[in-house]
C-alpha atoms as a PDB file:
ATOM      1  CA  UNK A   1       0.000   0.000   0.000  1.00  0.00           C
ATOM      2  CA  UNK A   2       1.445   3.112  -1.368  1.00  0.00           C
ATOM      3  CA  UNK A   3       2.066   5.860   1.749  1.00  0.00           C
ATOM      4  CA  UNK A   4      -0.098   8.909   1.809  1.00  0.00           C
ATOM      5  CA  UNK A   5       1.919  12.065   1.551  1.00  0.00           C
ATOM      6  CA  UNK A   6       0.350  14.915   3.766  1.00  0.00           C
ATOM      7  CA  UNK A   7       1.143  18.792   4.532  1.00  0.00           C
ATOM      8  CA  UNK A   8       4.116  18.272   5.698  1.00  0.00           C
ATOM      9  CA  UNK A   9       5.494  15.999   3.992  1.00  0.00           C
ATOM     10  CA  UNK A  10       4.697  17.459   0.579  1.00  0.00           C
ATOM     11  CA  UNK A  11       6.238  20.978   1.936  1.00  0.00           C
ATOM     12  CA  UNK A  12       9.345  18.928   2.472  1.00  0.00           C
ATOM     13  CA  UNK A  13       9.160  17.825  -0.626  1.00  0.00           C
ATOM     14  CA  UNK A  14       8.825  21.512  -2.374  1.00  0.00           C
ATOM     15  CA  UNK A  15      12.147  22.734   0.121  1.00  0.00           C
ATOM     16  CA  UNK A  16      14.100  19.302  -0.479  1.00  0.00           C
ATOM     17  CA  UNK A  17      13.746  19.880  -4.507  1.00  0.00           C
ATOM     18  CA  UNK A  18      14.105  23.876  -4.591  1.00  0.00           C
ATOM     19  CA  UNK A  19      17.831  23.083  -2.893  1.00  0.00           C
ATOM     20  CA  UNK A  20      19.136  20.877  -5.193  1.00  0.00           C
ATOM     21  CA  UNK A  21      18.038  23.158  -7.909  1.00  0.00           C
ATOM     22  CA  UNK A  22      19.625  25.803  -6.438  1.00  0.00           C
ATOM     23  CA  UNK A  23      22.347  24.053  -6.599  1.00  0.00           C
ATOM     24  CA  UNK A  24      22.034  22.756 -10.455  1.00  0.00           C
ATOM     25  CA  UNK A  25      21.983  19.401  -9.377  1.00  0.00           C
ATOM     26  CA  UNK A  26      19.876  16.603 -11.319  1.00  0.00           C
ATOM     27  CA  UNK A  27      18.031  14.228  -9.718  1.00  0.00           C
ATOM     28  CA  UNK A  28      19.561  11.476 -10.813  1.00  0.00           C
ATOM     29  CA  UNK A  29      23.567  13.498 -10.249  1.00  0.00           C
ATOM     30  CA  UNK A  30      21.984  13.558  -6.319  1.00  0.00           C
ATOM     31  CA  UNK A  31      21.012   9.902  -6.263  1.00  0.00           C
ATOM     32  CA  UNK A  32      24.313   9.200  -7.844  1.00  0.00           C
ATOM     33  CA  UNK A  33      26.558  11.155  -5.312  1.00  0.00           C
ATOM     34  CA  UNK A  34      24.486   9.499  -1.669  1.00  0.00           C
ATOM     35  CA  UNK A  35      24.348   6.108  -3.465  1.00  0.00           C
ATOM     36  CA  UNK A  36      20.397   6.029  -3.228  1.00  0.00           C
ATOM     37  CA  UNK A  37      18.294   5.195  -5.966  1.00  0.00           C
ATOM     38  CA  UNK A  38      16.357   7.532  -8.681  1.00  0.00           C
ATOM     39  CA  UNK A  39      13.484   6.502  -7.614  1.00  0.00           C
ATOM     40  CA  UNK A  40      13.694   6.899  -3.787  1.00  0.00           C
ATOM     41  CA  UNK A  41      14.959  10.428  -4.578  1.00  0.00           C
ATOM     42  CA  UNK A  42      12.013  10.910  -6.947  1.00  0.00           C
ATOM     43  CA  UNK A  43       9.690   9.908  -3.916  1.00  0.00           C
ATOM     44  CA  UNK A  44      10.678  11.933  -1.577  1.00  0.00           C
ATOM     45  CA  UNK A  45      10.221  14.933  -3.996  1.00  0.00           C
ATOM     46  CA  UNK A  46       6.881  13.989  -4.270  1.00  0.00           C
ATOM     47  CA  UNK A  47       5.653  13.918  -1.174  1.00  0.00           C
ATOM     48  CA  UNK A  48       6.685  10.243   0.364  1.00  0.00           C
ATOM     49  CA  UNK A  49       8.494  11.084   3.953  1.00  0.00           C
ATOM     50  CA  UNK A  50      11.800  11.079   4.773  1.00  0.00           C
ATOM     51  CA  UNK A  51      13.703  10.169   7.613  1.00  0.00           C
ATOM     52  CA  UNK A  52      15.987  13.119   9.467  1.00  0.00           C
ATOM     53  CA  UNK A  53      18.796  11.473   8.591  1.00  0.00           C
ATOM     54  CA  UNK A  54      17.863  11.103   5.004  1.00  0.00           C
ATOM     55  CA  UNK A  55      17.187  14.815   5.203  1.00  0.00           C
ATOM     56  CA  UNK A  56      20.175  15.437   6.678  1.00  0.00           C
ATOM     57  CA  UNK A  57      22.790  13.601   3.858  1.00  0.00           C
ATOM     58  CA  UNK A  58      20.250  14.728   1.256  1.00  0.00           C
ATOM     59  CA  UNK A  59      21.047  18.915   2.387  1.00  0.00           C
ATOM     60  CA  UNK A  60      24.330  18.295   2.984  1.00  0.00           C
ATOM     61  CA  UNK A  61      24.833  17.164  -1.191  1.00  0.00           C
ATOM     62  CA  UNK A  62      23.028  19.967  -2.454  1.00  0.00           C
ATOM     63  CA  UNK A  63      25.273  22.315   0.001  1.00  0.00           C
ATOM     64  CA  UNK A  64      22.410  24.019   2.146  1.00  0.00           C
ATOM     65  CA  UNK A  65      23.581  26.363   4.675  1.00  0.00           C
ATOM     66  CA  UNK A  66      23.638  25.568   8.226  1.00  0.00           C
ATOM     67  CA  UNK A  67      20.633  27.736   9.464  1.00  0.00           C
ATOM     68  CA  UNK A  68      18.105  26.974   6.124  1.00  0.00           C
ATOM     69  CA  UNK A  69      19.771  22.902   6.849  1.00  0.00           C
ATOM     70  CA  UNK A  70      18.482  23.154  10.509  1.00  0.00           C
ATOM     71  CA  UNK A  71      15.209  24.773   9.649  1.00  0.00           C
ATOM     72  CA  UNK A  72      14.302  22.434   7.198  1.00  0.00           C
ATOM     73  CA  UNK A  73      15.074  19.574   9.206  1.00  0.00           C
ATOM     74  CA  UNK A  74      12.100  20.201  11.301  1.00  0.00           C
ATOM     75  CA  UNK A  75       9.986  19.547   8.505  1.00  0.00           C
ATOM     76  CA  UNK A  76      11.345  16.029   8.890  1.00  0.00           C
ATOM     77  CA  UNK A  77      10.719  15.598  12.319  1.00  0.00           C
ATOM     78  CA  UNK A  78       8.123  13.166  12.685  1.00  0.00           C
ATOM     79  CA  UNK A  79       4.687  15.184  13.579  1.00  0.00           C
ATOM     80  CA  UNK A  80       1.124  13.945  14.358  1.00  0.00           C
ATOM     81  CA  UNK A  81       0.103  13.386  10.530  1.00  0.00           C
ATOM     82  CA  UNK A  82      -3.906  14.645  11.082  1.00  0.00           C
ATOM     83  CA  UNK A  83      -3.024  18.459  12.222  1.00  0.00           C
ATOM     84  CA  UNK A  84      -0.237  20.746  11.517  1.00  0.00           C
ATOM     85  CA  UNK A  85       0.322  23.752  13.223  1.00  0.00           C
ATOM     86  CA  UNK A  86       1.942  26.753  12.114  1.00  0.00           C
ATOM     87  CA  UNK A  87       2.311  29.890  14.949  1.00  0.00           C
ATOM     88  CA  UNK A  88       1.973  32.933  14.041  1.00  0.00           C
ATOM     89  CA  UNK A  89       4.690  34.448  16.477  1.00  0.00           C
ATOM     90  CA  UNK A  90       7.534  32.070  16.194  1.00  0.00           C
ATOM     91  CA  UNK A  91      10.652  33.631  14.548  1.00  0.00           C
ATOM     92  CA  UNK A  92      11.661  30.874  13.322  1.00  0.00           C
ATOM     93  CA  UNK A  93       8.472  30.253  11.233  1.00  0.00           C
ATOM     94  CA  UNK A  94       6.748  31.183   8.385  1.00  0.00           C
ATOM     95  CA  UNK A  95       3.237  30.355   7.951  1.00  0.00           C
ATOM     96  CA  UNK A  96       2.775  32.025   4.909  1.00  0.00           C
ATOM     97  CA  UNK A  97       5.756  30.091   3.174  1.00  0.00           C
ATOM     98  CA  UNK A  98       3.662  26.555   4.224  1.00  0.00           C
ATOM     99  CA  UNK A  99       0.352  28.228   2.894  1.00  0.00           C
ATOM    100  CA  UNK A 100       1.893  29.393  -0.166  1.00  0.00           C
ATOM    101  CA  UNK A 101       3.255  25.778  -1.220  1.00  0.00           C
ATOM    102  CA  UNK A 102      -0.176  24.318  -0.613  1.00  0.00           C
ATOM    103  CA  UNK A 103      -1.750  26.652  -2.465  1.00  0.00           C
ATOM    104  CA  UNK A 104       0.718  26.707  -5.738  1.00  0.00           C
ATOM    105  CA  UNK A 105       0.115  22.349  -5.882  1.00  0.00           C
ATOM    106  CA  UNK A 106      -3.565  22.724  -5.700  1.00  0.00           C
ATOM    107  CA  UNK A 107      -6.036  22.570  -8.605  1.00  0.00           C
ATOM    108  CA  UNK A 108      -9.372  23.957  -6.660  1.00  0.00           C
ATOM    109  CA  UNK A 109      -9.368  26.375  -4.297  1.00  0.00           C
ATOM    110  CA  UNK A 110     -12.556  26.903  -1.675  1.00  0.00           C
ATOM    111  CA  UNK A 111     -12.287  29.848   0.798  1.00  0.00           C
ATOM    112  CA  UNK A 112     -14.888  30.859   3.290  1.00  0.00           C
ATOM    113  CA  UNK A 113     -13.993  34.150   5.573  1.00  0.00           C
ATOM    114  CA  UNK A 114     -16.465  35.064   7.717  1.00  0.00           C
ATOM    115  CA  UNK A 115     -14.986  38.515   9.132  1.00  0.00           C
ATOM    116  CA  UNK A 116     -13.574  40.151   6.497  1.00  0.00           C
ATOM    117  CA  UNK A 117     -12.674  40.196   2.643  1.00  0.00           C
ATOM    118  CA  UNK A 118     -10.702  36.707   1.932  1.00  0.00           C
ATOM    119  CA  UNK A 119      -6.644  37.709   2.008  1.00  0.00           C
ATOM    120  CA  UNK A 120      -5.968  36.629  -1.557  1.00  0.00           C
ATOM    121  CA  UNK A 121      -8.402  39.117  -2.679  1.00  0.00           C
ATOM    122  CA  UNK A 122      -7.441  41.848  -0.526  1.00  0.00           C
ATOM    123  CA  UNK A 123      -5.814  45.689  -1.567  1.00  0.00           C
ATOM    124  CA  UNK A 124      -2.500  46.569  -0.011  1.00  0.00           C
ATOM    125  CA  UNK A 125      -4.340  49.540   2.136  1.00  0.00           C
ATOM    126  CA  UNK A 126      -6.256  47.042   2.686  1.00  0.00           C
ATOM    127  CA  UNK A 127      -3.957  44.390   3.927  1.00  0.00           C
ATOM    128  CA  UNK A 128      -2.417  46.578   6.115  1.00  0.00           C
ATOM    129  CA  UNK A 129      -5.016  48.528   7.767  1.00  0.00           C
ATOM    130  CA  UNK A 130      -6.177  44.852   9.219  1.00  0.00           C
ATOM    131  CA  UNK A 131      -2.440  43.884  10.333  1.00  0.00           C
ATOM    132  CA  UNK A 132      -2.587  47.498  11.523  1.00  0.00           C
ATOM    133  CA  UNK A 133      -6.055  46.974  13.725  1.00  0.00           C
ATOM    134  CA  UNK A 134      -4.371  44.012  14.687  1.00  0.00           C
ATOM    135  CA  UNK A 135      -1.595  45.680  16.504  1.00  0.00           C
ATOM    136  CA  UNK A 136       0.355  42.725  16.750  1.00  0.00           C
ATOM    137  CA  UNK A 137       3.469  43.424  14.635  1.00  0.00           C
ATOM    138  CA  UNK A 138       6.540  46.248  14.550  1.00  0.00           C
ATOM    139  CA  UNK A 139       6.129  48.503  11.441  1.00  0.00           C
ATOM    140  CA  UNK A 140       9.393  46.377   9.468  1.00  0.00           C
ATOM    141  CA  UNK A 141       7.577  42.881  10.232  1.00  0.00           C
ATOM    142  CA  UNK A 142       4.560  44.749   9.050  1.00  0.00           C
ATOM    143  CA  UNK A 143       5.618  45.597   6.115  1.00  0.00           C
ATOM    144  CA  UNK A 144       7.470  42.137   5.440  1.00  0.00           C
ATOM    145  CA  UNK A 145       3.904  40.687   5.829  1.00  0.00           C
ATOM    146  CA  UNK A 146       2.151  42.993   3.424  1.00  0.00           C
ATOM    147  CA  UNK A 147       4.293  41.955   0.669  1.00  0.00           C
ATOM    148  CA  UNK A 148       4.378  38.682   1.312  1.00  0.00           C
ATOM    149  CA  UNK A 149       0.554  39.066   0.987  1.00  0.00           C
ATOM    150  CA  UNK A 150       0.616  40.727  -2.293  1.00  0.00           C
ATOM    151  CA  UNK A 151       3.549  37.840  -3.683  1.00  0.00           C
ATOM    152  CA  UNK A 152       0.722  35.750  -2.517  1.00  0.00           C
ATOM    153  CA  UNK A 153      -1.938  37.025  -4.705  1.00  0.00           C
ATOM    154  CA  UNK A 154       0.261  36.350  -7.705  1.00  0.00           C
ATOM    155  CA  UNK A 155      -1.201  32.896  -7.513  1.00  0.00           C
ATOM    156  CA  UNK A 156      -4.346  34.340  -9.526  1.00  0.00           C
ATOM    157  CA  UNK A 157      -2.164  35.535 -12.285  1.00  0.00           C
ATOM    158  CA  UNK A 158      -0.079  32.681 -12.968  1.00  0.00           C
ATOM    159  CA  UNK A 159      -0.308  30.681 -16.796  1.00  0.00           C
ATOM    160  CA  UNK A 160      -2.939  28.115 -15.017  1.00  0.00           C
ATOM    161  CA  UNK A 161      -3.667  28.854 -11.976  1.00  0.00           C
ATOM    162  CA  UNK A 162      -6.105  26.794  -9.793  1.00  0.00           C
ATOM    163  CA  UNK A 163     -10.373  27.243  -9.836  1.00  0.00           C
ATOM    164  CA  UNK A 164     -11.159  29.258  -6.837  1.00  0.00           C
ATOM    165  CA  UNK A 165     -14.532  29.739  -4.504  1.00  0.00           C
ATOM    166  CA  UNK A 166     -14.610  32.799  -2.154  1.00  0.00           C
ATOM    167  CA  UNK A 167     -17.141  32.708   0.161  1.00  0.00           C
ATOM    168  CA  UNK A 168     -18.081  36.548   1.245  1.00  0.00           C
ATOM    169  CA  UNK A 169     -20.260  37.783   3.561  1.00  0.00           C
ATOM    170  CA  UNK A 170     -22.267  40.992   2.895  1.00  0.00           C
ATOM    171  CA  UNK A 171     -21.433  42.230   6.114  1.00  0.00           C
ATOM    172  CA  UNK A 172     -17.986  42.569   5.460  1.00  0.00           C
ATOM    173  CA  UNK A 173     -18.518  44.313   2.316  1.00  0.00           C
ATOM    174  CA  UNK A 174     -20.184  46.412   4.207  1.00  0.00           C
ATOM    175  CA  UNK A 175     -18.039  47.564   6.982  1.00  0.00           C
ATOM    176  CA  UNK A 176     -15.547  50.205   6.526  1.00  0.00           C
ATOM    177  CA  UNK A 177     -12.234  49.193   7.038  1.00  0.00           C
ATOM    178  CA  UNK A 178     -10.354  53.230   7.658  1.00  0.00           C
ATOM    179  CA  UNK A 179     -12.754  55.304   5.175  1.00  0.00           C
ATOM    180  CA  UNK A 180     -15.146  55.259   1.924  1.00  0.00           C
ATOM    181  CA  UNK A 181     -12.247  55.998  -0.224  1.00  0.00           C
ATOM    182  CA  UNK A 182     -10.476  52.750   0.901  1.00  0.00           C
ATOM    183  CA  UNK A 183     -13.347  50.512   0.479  1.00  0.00           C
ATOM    184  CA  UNK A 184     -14.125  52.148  -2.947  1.00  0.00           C
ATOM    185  CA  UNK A 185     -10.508  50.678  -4.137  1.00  0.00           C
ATOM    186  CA  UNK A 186     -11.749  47.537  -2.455  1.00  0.00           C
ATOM    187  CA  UNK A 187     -14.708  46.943  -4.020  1.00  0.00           C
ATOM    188  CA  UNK A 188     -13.613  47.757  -7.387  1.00  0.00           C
ATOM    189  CA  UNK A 189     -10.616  45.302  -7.123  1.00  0.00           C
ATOM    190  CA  UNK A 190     -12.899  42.766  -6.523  1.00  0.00           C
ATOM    191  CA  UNK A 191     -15.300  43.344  -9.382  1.00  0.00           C
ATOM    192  CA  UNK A 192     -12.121  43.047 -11.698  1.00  0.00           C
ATOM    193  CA  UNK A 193     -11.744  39.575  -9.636  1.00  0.00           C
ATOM    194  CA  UNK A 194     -15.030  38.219 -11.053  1.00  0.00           C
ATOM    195  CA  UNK A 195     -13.508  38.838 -14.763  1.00  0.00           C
ATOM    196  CA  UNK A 196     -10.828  36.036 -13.709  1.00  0.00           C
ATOM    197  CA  UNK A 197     -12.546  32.848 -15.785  1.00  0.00           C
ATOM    198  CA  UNK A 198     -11.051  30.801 -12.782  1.00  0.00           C
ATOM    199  CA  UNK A 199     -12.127  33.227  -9.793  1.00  0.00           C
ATOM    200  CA  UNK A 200     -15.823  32.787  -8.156  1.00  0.00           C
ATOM    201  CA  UNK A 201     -16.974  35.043  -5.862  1.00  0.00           C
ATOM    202  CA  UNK A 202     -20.040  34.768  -3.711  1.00  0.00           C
ATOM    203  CA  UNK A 203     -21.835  36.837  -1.305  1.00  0.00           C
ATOM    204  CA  UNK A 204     -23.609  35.549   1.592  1.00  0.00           C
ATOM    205  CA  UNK A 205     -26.278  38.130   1.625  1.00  0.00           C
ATOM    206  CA  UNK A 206     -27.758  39.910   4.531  1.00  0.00           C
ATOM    207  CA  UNK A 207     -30.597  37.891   4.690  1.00  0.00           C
ATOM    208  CA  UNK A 208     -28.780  34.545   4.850  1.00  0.00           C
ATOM    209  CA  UNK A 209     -28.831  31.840   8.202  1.00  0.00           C
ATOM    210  CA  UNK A 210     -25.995  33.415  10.486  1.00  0.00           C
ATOM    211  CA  UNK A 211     -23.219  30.997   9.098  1.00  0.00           C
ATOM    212  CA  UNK A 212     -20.551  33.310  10.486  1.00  0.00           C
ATOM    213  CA  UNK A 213     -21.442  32.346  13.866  1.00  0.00           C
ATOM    214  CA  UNK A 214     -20.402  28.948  12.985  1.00  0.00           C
ATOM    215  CA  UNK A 215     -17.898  28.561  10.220  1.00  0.00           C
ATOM    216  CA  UNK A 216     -13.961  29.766  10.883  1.00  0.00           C
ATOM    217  CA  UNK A 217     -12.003  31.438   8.649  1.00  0.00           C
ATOM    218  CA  UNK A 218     -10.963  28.402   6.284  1.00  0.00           C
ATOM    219  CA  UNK A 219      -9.432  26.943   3.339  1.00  0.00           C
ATOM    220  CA  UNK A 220      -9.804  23.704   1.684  1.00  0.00           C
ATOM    221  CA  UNK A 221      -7.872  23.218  -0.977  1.00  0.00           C
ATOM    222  CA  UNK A 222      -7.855  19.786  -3.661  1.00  0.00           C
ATOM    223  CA  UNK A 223      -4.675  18.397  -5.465  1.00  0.00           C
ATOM    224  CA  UNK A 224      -4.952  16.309  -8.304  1.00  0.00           C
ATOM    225  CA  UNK A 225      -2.866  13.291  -6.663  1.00  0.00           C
ATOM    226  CA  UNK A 226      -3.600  13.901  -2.782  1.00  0.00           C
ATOM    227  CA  UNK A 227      -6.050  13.642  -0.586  1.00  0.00           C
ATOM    228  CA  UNK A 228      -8.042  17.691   0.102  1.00  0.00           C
ATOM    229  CA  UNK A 229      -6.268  19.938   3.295  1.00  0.00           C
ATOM    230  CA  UNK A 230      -8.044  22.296   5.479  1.00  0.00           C
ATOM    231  CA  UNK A 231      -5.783  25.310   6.144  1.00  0.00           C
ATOM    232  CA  UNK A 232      -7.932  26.629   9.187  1.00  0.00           C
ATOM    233  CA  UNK A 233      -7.181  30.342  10.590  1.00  0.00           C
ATOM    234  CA  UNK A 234      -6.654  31.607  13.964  1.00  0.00           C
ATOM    235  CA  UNK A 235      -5.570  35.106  15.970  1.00  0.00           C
ATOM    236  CA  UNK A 236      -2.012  32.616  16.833  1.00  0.00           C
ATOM    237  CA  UNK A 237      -2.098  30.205  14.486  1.00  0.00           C
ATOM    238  CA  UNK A 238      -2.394  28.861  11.275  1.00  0.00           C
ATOM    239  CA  UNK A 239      -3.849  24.805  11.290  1.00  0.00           C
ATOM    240  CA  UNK A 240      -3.556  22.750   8.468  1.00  0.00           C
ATOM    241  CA  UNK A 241      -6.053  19.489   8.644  1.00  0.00           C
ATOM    242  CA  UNK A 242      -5.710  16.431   6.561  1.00  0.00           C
ATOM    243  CA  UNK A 243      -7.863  14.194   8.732  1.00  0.00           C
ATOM    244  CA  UNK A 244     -10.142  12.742   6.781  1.00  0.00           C
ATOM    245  CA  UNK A 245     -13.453  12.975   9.092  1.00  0.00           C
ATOM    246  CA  UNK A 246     -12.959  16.114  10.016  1.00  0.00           C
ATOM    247  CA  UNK A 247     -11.833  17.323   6.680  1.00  0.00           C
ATOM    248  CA  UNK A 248     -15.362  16.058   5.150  1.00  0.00           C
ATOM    249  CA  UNK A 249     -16.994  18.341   7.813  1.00  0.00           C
ATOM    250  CA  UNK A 250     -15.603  21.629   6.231  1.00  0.00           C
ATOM    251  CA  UNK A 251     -17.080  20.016   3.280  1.00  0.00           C
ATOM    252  CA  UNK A 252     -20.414  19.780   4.730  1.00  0.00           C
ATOM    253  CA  UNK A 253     -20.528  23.481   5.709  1.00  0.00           C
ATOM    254  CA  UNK A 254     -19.120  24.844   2.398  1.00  0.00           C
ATOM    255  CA  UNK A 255     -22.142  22.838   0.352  1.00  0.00           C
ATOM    256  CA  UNK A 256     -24.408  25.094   3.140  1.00  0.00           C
ATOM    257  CA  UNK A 257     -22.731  28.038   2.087  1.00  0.00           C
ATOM    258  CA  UNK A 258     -23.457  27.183  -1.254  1.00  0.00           C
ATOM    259  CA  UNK A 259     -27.131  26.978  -1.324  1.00  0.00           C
ATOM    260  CA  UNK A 260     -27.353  29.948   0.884  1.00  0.00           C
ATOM    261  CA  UNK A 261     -25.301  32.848  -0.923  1.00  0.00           C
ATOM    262  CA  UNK A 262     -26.242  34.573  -4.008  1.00  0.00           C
ATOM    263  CA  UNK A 263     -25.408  33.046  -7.936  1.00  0.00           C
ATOM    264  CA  UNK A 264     -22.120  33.906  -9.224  1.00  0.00           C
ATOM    265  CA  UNK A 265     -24.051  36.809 -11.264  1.00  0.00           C
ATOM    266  CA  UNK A 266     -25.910  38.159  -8.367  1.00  0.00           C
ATOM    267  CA  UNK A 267     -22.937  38.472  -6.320  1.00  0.00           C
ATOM    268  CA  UNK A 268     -21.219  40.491  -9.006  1.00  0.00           C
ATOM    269  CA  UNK A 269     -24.203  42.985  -9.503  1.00  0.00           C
ATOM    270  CA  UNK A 270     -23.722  43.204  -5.370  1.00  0.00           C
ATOM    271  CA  UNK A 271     -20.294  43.810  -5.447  1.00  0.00           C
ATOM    272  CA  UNK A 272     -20.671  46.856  -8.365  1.00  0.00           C
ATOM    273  CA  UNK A 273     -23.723  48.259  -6.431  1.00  0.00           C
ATOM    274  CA  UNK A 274     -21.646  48.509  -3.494  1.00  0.00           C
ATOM    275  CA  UNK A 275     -18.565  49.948  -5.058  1.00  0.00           C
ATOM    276  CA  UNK A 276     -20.857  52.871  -6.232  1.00  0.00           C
ATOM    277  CA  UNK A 277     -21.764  53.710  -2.615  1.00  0.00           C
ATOM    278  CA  UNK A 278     -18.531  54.044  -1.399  1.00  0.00           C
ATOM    279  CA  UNK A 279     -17.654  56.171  -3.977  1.00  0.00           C
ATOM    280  CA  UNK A 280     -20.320  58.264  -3.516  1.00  0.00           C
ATOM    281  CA  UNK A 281     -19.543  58.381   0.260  1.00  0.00           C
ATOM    282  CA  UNK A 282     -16.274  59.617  -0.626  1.00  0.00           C
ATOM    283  CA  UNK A 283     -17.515  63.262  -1.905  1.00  0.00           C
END
């Protein structure tokens, strides 16, 4: 029975084959030089888990520095396979980074954010009035974390990027995040969104069942040879989830949140209606 790769394991997998292309190394030169074979190199690249020590020997050929060699290294320690957590506030970590790699290998995208407008589809002002509100970062890691949102969002402009869902509730439209002017910007970015032939947007309106009591601020993202993740969002912590049962459960909700927000069509006319307020707050 062939081993299920999971979060982890397939991050390891993006790392372990970015450094030995850094270093211009073939797959089958690396295989050569540790005296493995070209096919247990091959698996590990895609996703199969590897031991520390494998880790280790397989670093040290492609030359990775000692700090990037320790950090990665932790990706091989063995974890509890179902959840994966990713702080927020350790140094040493970047949630983003584990997000991003996720996010690149999937081929559908479903997104439900029940406080405010879902990040990849957020403005700079934006992004950084939240992380602002937020209060929970120095002005540089502030700004580190605002571009790293935007390099984010390049996912939607890639040659074939993945089908996405983003669940949005009204609400959110509706509250204004510094001033009119701001939202304005906002609201018109995400009109342009709905001309993406692989981005769906859609509202829960007003007069929807209060799923926002209920529902986190989640991600659930399909790969075309793994099994779906939950990337679920906290104030600490980012959680990925590739249990099965309780993955399935997310799955449930989203097919609520389906029936209860507004067509693709509707939500668009929503989203223009609403960008003319603003701007007519603004004079």
């Amino acid at each position: 029975m062939t081993e299920k790769s999971t979060v982890r394991t397939r991050e390891m997998a993006y790392e372990l084959k970015g450094q030995r292309e850094l270093n211009r190394m073939t797959l089958r030169e690396l295989a050569r030089r540790a005296d493995w074979s070209a096919s247990k190199v091959s698996a590990w690249e895609n996703g199969r888990r590897i031991s520390p020590i494998d880790a280790a020997i397989y670093l040290a050929h492609c030359g990775t520095k000692a700090a990037e060699r320790a950090r990665l290294l932790e990706l091989a320690k063995p974890p509890g396979d179902l959840y994966w957590v990713r702080p927020y506030f350790d140094k040493l970590v970047d949630p983003m980074k584990s997000l991003v790699v996720q996010e690149n290998l999937a081929e559908t995208i479903v997104s439900h954010s029940p406080t405010a407008i879902p990040g990849m589809l957020q403005t700079e002002d934006y992004v950084k009035e939240l992380h602002e509100l937020a209060g929970r970062y120095t002005a540089d890691r502030l700004k580190l974390l605002v571009q790293a949102r935007l390099d984010r969002q390049q996912l939607l402009q890639r040659r074939n990027p993945p089908r996405c869902l983003y669940f949005v509730y009204e609400r959110s439209l509706r509250t204004v995040v510094r001033d009119p002017a701001l939202m304005h910007e906002q609201l018109q970015y995400l009109v342009l969104a709905t001309n993406l032939p692989h981005c769906t947007i859609r509202i829960l309106p007003e007069t929807a069942l209060p799923y926002h009591l209920v529902g986190s601020r989640f991600t659930i993202m399909e790969f075309p040879e793994h099994s779906p993740v939950v990337y679920e969002e906290t104030y600490a912590a980012g959680l990925f989830i590739d249990d099965r049962v309780a993955v399935e459960a997310f799955y449930v909700l989203a097919t609520r949140l389906e029936q209860a927000a507004l067509s693709e069509g509707q939500s668009r006319e929503v989203l223009v209606r609403l960008a003319d307020e603003f701007e007519r707050m603004k004079e």
